[in-house]
C-alpha atoms as a PDB file:
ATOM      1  CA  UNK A   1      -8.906  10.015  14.368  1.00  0.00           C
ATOM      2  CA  UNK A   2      -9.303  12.085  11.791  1.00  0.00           C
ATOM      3  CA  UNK A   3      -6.238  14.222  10.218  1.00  0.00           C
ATOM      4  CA  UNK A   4      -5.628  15.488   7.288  1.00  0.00           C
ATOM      5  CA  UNK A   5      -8.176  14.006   5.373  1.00  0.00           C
ATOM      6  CA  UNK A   6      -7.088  10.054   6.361  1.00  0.00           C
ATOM      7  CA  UNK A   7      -7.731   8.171   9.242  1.00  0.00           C
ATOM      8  CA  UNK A   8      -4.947   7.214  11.785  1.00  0.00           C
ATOM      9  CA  UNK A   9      -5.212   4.591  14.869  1.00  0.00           C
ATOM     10  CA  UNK A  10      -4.683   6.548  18.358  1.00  0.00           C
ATOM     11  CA  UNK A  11      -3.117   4.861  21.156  1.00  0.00           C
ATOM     12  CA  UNK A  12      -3.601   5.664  24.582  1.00  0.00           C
ATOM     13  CA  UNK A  13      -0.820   7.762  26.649  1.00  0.00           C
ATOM     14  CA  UNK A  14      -1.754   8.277  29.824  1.00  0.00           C
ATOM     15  CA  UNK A  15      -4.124  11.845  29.709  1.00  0.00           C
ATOM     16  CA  UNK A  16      -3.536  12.044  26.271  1.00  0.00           C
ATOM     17  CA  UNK A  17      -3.102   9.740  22.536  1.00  0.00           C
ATOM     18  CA  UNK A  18      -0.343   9.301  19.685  1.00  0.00           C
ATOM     19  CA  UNK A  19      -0.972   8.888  16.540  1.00  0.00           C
ATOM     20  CA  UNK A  20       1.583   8.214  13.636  1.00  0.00           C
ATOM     21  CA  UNK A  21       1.293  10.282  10.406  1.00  0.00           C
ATOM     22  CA  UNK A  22       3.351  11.711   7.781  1.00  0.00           C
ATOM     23  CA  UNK A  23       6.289  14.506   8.632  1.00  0.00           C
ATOM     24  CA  UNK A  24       5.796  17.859   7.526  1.00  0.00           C
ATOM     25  CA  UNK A  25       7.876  19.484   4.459  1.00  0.00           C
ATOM     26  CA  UNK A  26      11.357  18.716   5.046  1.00  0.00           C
ATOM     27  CA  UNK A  27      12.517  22.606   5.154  1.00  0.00           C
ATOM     28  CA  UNK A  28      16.240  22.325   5.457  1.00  0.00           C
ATOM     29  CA  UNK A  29      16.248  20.198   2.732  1.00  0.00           C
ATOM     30  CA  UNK A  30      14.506  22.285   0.438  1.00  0.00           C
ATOM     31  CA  UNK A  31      16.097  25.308   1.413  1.00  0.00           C
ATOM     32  CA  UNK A  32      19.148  22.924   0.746  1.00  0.00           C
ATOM     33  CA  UNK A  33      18.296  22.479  -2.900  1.00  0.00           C
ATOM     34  CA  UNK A  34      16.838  25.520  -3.776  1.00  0.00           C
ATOM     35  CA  UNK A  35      20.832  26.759  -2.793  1.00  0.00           C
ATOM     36  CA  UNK A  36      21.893  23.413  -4.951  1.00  0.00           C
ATOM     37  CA  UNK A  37      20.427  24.821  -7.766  1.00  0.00           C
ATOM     38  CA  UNK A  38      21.044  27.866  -8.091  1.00  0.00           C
ATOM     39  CA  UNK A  39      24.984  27.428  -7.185  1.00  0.00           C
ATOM     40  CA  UNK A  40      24.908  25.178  -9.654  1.00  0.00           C
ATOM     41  CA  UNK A  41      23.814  27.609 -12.727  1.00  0.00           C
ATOM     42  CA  UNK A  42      26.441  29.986 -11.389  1.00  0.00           C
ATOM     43  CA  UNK A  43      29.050  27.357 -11.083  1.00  0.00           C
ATOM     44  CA  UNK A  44      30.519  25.042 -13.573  1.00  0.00           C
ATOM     45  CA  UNK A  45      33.372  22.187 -13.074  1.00  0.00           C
ATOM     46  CA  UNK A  46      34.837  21.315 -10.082  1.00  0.00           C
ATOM     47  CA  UNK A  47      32.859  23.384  -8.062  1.00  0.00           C
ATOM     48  CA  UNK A  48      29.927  21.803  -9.279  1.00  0.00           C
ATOM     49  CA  UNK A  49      30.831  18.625  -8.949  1.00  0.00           C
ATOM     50  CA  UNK A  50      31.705  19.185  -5.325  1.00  0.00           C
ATOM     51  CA  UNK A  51      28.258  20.794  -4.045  1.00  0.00           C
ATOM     52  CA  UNK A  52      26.815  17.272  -5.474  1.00  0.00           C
ATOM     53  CA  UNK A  53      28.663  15.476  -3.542  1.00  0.00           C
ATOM     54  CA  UNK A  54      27.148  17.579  -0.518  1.00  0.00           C
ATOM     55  CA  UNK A  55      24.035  15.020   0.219  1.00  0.00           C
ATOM     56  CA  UNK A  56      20.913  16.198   2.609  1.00  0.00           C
ATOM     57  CA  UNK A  57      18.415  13.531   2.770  1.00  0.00           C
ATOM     58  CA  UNK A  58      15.014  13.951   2.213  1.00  0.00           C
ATOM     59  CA  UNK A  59      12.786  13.609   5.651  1.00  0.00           C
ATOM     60  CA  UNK A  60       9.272  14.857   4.317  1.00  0.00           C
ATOM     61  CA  UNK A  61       6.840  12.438   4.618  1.00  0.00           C
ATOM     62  CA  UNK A  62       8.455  10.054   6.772  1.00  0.00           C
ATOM     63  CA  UNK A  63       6.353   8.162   9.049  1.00  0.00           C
ATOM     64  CA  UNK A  64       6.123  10.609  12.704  1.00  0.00           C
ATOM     65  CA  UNK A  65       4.667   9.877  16.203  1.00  0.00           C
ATOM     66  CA  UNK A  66       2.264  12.905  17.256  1.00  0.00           C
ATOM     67  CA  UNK A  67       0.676  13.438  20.644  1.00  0.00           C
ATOM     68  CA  UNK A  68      -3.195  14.385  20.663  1.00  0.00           C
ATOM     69  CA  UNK A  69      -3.993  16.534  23.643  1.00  0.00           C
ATOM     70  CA  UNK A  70      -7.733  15.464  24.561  1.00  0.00           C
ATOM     71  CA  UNK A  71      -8.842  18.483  26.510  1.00  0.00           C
ATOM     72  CA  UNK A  72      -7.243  20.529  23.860  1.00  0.00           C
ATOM     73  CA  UNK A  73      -7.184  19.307  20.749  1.00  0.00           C
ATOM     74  CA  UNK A  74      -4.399  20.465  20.194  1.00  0.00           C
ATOM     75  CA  UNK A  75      -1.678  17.889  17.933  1.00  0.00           C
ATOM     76  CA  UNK A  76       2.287  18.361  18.346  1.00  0.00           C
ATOM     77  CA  UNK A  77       5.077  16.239  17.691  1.00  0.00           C
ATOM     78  CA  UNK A  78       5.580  13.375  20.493  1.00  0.00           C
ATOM     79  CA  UNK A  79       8.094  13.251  22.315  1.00  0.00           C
ATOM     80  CA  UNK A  80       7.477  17.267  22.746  1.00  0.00           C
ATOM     81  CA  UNK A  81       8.499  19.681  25.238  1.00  0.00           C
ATOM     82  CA  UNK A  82       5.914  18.463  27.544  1.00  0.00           C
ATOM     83  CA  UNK A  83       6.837  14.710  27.420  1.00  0.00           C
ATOM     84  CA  UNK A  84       9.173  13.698  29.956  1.00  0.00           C
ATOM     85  CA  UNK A  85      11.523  11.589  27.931  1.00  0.00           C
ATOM     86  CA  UNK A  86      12.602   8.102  29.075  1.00  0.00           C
ATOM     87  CA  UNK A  87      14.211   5.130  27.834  1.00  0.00           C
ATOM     88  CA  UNK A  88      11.442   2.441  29.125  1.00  0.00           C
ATOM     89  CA  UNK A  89      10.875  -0.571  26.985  1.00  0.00           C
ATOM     90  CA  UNK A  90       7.340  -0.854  25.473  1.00  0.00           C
ATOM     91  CA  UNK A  91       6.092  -4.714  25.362  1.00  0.00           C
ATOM     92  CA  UNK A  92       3.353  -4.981  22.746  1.00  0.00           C
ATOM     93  CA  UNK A  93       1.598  -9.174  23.153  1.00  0.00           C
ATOM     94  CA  UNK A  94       0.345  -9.879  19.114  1.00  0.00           C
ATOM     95  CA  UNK A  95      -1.528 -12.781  19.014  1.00  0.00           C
ATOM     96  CA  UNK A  96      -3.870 -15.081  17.536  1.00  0.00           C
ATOM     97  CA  UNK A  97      -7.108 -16.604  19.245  1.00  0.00           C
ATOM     98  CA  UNK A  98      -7.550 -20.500  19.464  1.00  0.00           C
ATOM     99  CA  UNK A  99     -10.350 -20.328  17.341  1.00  0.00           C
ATOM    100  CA  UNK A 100      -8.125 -19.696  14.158  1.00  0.00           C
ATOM    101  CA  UNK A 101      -7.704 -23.574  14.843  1.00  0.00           C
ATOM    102  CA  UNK A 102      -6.573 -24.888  11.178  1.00  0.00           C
ATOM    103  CA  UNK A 103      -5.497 -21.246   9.563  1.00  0.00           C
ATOM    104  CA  UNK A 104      -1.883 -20.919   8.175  1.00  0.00           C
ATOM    105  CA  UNK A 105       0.825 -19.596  10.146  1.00  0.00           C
ATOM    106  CA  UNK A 106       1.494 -16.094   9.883  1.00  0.00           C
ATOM    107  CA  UNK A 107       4.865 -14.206  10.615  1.00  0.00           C
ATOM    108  CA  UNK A 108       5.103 -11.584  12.071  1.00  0.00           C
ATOM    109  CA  UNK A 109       7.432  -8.510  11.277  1.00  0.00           C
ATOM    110  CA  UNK A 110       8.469  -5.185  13.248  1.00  0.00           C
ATOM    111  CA  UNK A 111      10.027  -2.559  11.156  1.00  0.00           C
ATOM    112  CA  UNK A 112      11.020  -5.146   8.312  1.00  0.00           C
ATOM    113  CA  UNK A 113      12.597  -7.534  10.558  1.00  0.00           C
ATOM    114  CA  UNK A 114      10.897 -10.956  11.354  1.00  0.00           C
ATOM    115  CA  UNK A 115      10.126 -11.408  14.592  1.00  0.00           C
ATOM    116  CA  UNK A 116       8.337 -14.739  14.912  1.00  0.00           C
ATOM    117  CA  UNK A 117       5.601 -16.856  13.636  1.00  0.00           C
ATOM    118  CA  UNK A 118       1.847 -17.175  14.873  1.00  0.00           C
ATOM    119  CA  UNK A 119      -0.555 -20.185  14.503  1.00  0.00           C
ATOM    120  CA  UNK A 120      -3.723 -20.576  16.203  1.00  0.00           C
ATOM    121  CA  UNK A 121      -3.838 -20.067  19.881  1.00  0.00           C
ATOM    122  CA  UNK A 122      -0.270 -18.589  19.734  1.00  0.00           C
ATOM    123  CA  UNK A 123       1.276 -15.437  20.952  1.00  0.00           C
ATOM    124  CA  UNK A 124       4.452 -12.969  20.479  1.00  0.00           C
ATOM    125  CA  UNK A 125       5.991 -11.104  22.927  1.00  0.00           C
ATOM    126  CA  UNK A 126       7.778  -8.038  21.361  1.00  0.00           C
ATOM    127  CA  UNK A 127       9.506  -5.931  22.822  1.00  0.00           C
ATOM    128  CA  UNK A 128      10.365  -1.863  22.062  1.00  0.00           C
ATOM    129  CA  UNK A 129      13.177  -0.023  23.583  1.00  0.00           C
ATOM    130  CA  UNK A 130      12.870   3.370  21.048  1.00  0.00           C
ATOM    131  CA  UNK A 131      10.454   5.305  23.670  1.00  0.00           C
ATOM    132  CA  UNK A 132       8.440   7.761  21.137  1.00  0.00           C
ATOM    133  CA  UNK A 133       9.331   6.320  18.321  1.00  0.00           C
ATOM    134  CA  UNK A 134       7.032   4.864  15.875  1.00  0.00           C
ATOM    135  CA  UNK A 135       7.216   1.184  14.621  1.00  0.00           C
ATOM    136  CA  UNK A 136       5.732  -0.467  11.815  1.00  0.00           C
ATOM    137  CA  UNK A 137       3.634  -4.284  12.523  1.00  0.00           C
ATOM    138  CA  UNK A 138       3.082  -6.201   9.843  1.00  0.00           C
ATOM    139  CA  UNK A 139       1.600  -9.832   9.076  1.00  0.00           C
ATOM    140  CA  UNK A 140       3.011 -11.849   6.277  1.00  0.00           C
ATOM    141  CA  UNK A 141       0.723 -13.794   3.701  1.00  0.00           C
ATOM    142  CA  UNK A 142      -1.993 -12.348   4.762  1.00  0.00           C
ATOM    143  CA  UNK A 143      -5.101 -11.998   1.876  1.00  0.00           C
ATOM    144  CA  UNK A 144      -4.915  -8.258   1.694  1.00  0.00           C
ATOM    145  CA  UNK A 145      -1.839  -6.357   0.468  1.00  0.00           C
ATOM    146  CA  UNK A 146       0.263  -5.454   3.123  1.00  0.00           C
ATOM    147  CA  UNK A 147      -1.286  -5.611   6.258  1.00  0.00           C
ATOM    148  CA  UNK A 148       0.570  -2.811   7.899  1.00  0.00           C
ATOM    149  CA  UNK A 149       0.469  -0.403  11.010  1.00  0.00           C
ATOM    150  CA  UNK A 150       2.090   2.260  12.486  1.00  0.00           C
ATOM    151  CA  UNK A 151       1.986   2.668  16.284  1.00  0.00           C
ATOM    152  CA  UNK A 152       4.039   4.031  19.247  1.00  0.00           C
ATOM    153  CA  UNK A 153       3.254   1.976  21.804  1.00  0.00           C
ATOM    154  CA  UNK A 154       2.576   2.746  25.531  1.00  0.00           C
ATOM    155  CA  UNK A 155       5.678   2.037  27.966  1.00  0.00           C
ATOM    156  CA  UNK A 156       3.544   2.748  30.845  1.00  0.00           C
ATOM    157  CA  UNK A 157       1.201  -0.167  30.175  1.00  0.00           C
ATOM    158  CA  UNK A 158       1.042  -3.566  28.126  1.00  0.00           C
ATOM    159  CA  UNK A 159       0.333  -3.333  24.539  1.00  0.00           C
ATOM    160  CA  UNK A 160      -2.296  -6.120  23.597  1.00  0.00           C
ATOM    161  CA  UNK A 161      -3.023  -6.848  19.350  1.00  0.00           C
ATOM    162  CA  UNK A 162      -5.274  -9.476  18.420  1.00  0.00           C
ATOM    163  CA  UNK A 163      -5.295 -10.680  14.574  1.00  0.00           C
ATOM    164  CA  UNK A 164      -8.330 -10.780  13.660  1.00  0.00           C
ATOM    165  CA  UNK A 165      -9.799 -13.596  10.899  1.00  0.00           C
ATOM    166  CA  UNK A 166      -8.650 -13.149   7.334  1.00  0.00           C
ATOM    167  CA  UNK A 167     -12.337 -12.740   6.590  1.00  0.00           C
ATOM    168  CA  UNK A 168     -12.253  -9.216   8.538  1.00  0.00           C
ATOM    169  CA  UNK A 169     -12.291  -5.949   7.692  1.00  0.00           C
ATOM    170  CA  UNK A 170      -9.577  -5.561   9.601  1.00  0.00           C
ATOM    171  CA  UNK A 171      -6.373  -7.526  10.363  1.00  0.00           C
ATOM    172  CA  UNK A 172      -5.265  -6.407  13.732  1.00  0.00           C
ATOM    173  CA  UNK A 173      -7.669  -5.358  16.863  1.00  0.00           C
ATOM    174  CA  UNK A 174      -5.784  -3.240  19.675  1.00  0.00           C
ATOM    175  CA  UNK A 175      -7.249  -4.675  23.066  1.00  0.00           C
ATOM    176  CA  UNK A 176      -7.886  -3.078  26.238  1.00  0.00           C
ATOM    177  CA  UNK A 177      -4.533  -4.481  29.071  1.00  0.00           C
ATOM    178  CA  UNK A 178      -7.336  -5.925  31.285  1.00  0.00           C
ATOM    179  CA  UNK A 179      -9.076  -8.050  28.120  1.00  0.00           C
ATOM    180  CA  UNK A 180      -5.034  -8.517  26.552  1.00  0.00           C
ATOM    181  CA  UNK A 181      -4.453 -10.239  30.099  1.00  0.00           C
ATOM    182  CA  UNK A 182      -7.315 -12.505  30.084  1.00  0.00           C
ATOM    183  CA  UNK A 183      -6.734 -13.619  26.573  1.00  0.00           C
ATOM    184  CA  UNK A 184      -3.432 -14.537  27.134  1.00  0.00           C
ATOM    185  CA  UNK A 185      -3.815 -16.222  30.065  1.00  0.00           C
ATOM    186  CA  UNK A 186      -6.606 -18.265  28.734  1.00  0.00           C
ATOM    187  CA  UNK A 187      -3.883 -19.434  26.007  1.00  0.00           C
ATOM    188  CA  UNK A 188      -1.325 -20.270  28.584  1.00  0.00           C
ATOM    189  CA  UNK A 189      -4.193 -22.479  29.752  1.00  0.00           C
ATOM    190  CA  UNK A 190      -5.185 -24.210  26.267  1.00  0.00           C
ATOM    191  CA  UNK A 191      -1.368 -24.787  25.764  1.00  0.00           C
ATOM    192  CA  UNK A 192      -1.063 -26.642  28.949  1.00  0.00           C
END
């Protein structure tokens, strides 16, 4: 989809899709600073030296899950007022097909954090418990710099990723449940 002038991967949500982009202006943190500074010309010491001590981060620009209403068009922050909020655990399968046969291992990392390694004909189970929060995939040694996403992933329904060859445009491929489900099971199979 197109927003903003850049591109963003949507992911299916039952009527409608999420996308994650960029948080609007932080505005009680500039209305924050703009108060900062001008307390601070007015006063000197002590004072001063207390208000900056008074820390407000900074949440412009952070990385935020949107919902796209299809009929609509209409884009609003996800969870909104029209989500029904719940605590289910998205399960997202990455994995690699068996005709990767002789590439490199490649890890595998959600939000930072390692989560496993992939070699051919493997797969990763991961799971998700922040419902409508975004996470961040990313594949290690891979030949483009930082091969990164940002998703929020469906807790209704499985979460299939395929990596894709190095030689690809692109590293990851999201897959349909019913094609996820037939790829994995016809790895379960190979591994047998």
């Amino acid at each position: 989809m197109l927003h903003d002038k850049q591109f963003f991967p949507l992911m299916r949500q039952g009527s409608f899709f999420t996308f994650v982009g960029e948080a609007l202006d932080d505005q009680l943190y500039a209305a924050a600073q703009a108060q900062s500074q001008s307390k601070g010309m007015l006063i000197a010491g002590a004072i001063g030296a207390a208000l900056a001590q008074t820390y407000i981060p900074d949440h412009s620009a952070e990385p935020t899950a949107y919902g796209l209403d299809m009929r609509t068009g209409a884009i609003a922050p996800y969870p909104g007022a029209h989500t029904s909020v719940r605590t289910d655990t998205a399960y997202i399968y990455v994995y690699r097909p068996a005709q990767a046969a002789g590439a490199p291992p490649l890890k595998v990392y959600v939000d930072g954090h390692e989560m496993g390694t992939l070699g051919a004909g493997q797969y990763l189970e991961l799971p998700w418990a922040r419902f409508g929060k975004p996470l961040q995939l990313c594949l290690g040694s891979w030949p483009v710099a930082k091969p990164c996403q940002f998703v929020v992933p469906n807790a209704v329904r499985l979460n299939y990723l395929k990596v894709n060859e190095p030689a690809a445009p692109q590293p990851w491929q999201w897959m349909t449940p019913a094609q996820g489900a037939v790829d994995l099971d016809e790895l379960d199979k190979r591994a047998r």
